[in-house]
PDB file of N, CA and C in Angstrom:
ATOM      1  N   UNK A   1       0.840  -1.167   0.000  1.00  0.00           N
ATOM      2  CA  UNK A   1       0.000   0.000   0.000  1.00  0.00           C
ATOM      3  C   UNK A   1       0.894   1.241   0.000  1.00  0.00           C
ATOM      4  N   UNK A   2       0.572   2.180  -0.967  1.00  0.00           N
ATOM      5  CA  UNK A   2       1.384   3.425  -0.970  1.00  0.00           C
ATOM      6  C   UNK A   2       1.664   4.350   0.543  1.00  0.00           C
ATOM      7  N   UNK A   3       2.140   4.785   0.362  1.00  0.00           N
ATOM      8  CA  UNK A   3       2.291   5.887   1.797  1.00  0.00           C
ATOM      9  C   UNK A   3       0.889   6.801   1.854  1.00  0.00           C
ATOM     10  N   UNK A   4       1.103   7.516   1.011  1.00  0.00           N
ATOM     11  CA  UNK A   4      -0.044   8.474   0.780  1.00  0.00           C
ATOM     12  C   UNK A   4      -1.337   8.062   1.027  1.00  0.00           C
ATOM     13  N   UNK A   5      -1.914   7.278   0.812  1.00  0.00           N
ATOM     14  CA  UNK A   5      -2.833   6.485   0.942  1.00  0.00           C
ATOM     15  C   UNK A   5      -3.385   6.276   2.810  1.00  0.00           C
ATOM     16  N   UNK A   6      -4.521   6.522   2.938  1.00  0.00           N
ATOM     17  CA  UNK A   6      -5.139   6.135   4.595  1.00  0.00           C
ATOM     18  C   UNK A   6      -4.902   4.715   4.317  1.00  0.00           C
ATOM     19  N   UNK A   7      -4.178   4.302   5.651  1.00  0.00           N
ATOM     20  CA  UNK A   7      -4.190   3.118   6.250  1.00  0.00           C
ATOM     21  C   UNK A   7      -4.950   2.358   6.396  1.00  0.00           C
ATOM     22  N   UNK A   8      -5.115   0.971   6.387  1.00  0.00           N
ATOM     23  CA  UNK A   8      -6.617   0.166   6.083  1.00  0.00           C
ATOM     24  C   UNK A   8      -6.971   0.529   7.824  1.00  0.00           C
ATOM     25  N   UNK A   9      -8.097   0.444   7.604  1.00  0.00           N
ATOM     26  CA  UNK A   9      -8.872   0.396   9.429  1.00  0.00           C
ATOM     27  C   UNK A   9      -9.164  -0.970  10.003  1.00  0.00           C
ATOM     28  N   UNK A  10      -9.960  -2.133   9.315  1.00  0.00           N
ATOM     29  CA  UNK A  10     -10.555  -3.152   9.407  1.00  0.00           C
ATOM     30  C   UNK A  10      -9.207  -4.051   9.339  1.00  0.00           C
ATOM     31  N   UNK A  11      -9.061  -5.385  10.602  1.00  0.00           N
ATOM     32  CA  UNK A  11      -7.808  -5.673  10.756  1.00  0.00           C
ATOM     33  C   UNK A  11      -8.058  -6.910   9.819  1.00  0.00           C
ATOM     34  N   UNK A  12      -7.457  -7.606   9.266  1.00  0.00           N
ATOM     35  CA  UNK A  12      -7.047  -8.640   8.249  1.00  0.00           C
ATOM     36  C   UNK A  12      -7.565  -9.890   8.724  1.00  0.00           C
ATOM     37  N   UNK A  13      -8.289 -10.645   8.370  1.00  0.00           N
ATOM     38  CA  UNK A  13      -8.589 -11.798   8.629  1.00  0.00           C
ATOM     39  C   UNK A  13      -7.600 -12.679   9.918  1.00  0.00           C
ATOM     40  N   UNK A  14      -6.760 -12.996   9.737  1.00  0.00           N
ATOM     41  CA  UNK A  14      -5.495 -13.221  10.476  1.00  0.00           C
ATOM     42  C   UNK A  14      -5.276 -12.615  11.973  1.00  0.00           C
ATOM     43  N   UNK A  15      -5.841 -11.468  12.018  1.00  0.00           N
ATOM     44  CA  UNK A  15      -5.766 -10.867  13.030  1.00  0.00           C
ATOM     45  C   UNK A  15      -7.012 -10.805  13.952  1.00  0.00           C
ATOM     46  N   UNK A  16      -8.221 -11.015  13.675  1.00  0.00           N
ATOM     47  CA  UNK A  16      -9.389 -11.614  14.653  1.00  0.00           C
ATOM     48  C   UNK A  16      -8.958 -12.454  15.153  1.00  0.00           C
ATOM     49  N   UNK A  17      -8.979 -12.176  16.261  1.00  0.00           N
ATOM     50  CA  UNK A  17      -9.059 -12.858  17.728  1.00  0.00           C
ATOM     51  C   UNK A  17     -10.350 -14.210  17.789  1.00  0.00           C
ATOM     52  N   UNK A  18     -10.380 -14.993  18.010  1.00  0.00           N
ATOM     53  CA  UNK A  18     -11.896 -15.939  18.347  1.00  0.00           C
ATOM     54  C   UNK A  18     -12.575 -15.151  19.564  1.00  0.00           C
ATOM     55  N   UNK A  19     -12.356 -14.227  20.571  1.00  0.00           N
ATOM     56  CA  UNK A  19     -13.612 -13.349  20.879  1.00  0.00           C
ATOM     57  C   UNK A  19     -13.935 -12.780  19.837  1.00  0.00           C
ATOM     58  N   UNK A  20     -13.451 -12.083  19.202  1.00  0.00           N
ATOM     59  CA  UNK A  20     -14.096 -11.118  18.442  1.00  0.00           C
ATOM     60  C   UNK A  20     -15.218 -11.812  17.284  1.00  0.00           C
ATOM     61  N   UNK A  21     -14.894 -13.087  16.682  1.00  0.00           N
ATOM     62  CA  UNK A  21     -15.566 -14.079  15.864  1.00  0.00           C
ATOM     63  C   UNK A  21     -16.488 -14.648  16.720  1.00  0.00           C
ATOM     64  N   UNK A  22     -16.395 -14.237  17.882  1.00  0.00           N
ATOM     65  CA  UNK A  22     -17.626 -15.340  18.517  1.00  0.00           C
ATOM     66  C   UNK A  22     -18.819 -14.056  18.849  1.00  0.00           C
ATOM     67  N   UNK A  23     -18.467 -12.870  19.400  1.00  0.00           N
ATOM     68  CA  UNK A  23     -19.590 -11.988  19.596  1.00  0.00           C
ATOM     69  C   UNK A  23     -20.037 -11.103  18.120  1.00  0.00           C
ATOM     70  N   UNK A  24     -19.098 -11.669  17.078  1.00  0.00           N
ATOM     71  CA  UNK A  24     -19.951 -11.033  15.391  1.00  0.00           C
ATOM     72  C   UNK A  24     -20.935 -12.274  15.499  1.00  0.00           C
ATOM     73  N   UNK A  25     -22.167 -11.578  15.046  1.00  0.00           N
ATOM     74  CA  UNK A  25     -23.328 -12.494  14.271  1.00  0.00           C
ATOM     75  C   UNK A  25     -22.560 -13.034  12.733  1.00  0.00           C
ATOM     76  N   UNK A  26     -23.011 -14.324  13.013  1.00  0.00           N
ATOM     77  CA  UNK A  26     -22.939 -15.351  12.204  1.00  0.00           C
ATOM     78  C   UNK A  26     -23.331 -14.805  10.491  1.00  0.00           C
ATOM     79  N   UNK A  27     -24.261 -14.248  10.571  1.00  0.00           N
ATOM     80  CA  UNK A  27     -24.688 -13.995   8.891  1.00  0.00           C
ATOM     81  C   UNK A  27     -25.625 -12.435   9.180  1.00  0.00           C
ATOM     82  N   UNK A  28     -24.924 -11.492   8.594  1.00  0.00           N
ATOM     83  CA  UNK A  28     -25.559 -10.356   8.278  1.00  0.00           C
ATOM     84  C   UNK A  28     -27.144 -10.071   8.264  1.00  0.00           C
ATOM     85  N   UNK A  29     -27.768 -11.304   7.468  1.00  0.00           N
ATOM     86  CA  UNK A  29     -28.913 -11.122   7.204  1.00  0.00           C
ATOM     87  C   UNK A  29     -29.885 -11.818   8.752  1.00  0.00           C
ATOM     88  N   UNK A  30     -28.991 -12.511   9.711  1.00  0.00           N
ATOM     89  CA  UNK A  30     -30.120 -12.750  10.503  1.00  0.00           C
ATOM     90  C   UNK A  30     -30.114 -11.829  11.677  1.00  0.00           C
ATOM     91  N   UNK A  31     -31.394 -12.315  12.545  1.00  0.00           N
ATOM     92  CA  UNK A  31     -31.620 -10.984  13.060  1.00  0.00           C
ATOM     93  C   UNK A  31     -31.044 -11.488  14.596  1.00  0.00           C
ATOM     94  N   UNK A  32     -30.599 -10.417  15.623  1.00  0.00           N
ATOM     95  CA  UNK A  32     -29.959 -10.698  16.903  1.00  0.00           C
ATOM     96  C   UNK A  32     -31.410 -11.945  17.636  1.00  0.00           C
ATOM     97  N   UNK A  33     -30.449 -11.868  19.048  1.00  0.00           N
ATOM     98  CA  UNK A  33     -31.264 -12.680  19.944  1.00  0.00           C
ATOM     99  C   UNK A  33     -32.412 -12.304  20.632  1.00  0.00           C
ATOM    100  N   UNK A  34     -33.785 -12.488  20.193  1.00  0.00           N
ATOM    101  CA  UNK A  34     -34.688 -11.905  21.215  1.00  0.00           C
ATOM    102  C   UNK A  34     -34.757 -12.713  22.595  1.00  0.00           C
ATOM    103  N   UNK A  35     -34.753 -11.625  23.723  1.00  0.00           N
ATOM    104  CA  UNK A  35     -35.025 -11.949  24.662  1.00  0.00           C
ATOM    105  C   UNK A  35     -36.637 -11.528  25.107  1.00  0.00           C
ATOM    106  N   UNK A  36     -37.402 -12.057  25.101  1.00  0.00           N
ATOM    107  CA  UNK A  36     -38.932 -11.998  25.491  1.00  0.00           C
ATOM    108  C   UNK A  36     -38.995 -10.983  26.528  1.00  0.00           C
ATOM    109  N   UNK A  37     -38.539 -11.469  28.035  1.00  0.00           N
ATOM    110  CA  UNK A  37     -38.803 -10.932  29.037  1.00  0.00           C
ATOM    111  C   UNK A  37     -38.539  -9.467  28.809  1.00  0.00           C
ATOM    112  N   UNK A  38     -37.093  -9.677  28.483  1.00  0.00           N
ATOM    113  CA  UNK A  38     -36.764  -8.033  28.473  1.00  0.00           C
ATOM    114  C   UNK A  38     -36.956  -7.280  27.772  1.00  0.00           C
ATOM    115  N   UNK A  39     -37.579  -7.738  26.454  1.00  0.00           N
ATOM    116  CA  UNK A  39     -38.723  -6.692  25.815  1.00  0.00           C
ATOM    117  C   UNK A  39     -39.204  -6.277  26.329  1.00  0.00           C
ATOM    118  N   UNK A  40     -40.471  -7.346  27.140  1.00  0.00           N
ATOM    119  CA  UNK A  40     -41.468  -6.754  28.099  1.00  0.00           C
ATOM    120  C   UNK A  40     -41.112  -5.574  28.959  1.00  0.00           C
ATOM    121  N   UNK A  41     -39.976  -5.802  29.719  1.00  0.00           N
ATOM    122  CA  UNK A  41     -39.534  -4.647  30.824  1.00  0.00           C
ATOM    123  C   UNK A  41     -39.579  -3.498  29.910  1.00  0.00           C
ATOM    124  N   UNK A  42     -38.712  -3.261  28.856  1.00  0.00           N
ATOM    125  CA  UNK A  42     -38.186  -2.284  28.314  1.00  0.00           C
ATOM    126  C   UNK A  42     -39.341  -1.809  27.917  1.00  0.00           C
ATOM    127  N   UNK A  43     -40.595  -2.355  27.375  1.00  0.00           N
ATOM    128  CA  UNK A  43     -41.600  -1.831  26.686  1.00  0.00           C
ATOM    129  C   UNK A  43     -42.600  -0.949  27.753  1.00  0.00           C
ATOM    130  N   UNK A  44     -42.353  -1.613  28.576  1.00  0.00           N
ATOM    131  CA  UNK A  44     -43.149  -1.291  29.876  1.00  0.00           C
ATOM    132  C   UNK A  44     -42.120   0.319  30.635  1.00  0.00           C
ATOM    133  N   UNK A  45     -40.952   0.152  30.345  1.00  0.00           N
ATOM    134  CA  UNK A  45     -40.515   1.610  31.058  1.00  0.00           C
ATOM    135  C   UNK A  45     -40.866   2.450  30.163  1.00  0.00           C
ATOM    136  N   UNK A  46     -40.605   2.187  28.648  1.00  0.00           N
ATOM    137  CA  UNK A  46     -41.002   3.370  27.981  1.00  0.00           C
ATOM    138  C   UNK A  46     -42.333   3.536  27.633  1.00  0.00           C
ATOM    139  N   UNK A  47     -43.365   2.965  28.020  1.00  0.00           N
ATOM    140  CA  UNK A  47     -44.407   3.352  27.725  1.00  0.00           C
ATOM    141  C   UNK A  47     -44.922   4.211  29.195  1.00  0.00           C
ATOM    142  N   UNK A  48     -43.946   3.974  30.225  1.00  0.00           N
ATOM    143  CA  UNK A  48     -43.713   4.600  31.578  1.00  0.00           C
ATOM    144  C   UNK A  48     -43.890   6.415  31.319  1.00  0.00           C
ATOM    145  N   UNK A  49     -42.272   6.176  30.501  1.00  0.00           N
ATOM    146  CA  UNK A  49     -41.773   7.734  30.547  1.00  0.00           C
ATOM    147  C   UNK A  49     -42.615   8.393  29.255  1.00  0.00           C
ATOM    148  N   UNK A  50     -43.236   7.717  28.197  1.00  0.00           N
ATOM    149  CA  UNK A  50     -44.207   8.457  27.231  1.00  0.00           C
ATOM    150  C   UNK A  50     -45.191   8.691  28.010  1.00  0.00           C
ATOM    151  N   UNK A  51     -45.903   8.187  29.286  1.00  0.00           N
ATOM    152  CA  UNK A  51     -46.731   9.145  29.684  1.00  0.00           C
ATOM    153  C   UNK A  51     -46.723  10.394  30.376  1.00  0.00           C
ATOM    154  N   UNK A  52     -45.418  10.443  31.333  1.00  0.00           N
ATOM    155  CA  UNK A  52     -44.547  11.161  31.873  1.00  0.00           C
ATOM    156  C   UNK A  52     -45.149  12.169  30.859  1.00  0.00           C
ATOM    157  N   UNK A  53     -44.474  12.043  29.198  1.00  0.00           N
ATOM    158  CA  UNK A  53     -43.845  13.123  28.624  1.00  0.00           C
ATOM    159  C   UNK A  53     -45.708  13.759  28.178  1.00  0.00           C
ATOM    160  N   UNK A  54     -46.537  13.081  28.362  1.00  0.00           N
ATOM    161  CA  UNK A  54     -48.054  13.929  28.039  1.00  0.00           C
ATOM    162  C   UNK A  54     -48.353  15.077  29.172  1.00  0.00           C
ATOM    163  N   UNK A  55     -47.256  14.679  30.025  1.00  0.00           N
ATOM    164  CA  UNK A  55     -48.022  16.221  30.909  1.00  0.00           C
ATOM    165  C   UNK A  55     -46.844  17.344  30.870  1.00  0.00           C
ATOM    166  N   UNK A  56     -47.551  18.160  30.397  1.00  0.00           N
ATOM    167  CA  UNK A  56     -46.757  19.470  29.727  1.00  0.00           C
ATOM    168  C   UNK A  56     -45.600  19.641  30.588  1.00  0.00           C
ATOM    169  N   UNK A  57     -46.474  20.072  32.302  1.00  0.00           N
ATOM    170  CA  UNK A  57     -45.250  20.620  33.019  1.00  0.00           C
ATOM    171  C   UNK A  57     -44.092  19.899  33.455  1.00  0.00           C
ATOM    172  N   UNK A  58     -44.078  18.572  33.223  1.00  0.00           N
ATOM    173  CA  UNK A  58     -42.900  17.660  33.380  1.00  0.00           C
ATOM    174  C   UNK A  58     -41.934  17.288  31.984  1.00  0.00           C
ATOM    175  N   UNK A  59     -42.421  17.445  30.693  1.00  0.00           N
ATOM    176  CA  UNK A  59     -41.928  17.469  29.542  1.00  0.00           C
ATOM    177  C   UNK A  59     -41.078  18.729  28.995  1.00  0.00           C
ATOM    178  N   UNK A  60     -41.919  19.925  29.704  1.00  0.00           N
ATOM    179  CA  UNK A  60     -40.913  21.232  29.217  1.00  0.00           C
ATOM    180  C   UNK A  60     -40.472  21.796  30.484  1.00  0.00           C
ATOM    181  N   UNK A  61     -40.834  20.763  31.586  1.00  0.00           N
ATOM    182  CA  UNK A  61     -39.577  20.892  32.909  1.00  0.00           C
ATOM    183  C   UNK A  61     -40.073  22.887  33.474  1.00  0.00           C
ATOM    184  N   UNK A  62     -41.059  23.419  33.547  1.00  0.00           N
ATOM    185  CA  UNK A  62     -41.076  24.753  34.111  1.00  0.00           C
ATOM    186  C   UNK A  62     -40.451  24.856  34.697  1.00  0.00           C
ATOM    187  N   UNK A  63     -40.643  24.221  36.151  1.00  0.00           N
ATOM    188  CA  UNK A  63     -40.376  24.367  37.311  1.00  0.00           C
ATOM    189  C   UNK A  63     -38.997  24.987  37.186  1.00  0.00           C
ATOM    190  N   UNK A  64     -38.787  26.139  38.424  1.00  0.00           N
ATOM    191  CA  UNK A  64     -37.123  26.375  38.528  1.00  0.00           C
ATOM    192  C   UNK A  64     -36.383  25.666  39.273  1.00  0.00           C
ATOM    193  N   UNK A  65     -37.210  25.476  40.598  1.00  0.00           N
ATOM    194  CA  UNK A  65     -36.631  24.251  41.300  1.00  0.00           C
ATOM    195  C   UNK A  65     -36.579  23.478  41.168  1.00  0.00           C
ATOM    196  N   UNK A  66     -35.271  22.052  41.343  1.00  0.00           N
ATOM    197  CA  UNK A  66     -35.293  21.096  40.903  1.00  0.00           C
ATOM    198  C   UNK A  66     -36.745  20.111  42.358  1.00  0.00           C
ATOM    199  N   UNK A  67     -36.959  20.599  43.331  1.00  0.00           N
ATOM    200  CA  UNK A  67     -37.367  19.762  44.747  1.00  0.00           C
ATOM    201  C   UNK A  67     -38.397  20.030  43.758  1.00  0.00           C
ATOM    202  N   UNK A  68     -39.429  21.455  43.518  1.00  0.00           N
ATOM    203  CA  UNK A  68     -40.512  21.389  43.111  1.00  0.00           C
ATOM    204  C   UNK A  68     -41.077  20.669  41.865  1.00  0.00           C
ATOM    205  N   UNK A  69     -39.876  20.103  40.605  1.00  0.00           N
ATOM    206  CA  UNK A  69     -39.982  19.653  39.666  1.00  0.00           C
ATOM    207  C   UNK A  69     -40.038  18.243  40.153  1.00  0.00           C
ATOM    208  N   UNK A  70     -39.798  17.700  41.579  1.00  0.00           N
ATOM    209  CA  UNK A  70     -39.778  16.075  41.804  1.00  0.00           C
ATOM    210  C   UNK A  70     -40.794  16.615  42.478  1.00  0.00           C
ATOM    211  N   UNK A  71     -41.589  17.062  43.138  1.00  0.00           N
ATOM    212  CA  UNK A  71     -42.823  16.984  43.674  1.00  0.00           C
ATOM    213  C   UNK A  71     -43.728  16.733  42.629  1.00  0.00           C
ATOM    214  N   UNK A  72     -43.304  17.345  41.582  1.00  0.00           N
ATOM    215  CA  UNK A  72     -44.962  17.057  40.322  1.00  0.00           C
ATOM    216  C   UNK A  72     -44.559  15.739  39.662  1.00  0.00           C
ATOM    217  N   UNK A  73     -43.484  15.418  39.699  1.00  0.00           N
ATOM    218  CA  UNK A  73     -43.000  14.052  38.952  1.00  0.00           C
ATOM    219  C   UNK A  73     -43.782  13.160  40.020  1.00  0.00           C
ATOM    220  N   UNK A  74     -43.591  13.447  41.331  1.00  0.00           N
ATOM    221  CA  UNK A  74     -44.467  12.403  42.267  1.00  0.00           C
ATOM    222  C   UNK A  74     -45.930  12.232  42.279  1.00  0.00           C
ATOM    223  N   UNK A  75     -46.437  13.819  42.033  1.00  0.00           N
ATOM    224  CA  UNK A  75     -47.721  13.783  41.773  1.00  0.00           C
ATOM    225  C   UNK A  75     -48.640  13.376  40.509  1.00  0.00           C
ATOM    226  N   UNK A  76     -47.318  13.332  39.620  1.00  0.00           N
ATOM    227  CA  UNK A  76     -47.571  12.928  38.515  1.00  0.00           C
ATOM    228  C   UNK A  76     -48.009  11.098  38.388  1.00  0.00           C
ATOM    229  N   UNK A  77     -46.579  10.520  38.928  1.00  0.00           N
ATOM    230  CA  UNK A  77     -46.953   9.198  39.462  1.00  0.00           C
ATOM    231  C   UNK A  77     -47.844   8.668  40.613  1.00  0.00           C
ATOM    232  N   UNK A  78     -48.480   9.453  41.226  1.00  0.00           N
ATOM    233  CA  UNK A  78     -49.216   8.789  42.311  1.00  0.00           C
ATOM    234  C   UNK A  78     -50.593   9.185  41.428  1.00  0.00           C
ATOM    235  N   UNK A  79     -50.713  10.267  40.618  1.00  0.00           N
ATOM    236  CA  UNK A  79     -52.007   9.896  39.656  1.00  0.00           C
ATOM    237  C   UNK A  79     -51.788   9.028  38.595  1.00  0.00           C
ATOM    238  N   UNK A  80     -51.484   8.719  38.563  1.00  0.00           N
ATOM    239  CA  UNK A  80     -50.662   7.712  36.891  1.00  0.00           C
ATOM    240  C   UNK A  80     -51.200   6.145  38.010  1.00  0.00           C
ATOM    241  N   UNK A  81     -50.886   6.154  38.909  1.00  0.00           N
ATOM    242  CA  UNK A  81     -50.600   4.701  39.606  1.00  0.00           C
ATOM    243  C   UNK A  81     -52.363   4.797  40.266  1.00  0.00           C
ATOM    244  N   UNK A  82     -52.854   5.477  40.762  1.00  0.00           N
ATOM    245  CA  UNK A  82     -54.515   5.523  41.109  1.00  0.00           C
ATOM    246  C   UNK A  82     -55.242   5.285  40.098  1.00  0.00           C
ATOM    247  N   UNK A  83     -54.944   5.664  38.745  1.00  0.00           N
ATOM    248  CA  UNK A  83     -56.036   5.636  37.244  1.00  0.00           C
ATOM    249  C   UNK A  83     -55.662   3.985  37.135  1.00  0.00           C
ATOM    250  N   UNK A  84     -54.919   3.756  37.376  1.00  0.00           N
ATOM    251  CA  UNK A  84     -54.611   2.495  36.403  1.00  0.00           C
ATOM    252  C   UNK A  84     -55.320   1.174  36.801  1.00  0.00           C
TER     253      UNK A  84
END
């Protein structure tokens, strides 16, 4: 390879390590590992904090104080947790 030329980035076949071959997916086209459960969790926090973000004064944060901005976040969740 000339001088001038950028240096390759991607290391040479030869030079993968077997960690590194063992945490690449096998074939491009398939898709990672679903884990069920932790969908669930994950789906469940963010459908948490999207409701959070429907009430104005906790989404564009008014408050100047940070104590008074966790008081409405609480009040926010203790009505969020009574409706449900």
């Amino acid at each position: 390879m000339p001088s001038w030329r950028t240096a390759r980035i991607h290391p040479a076949r030869s030079e993968v390590t077997s960690a590194d071959a063992e945490s690449a997916p096998s074939s491009p086209s398939r898709p990672p590992v679903f884990d069920a459960e932790a969908y669930k969790q994950r789906n469940a926090v963010e459908r948490c904090i999207n409701r959070f973000k429907q009430r104005r004064g906790l989404a564009m944060r008014t408050d100047k104080l940070a104590i008074a901005y966790q008081a409405a976040f609480h009040l926010a969740a203790i009505l969020m947790w009574t409706r449900r």
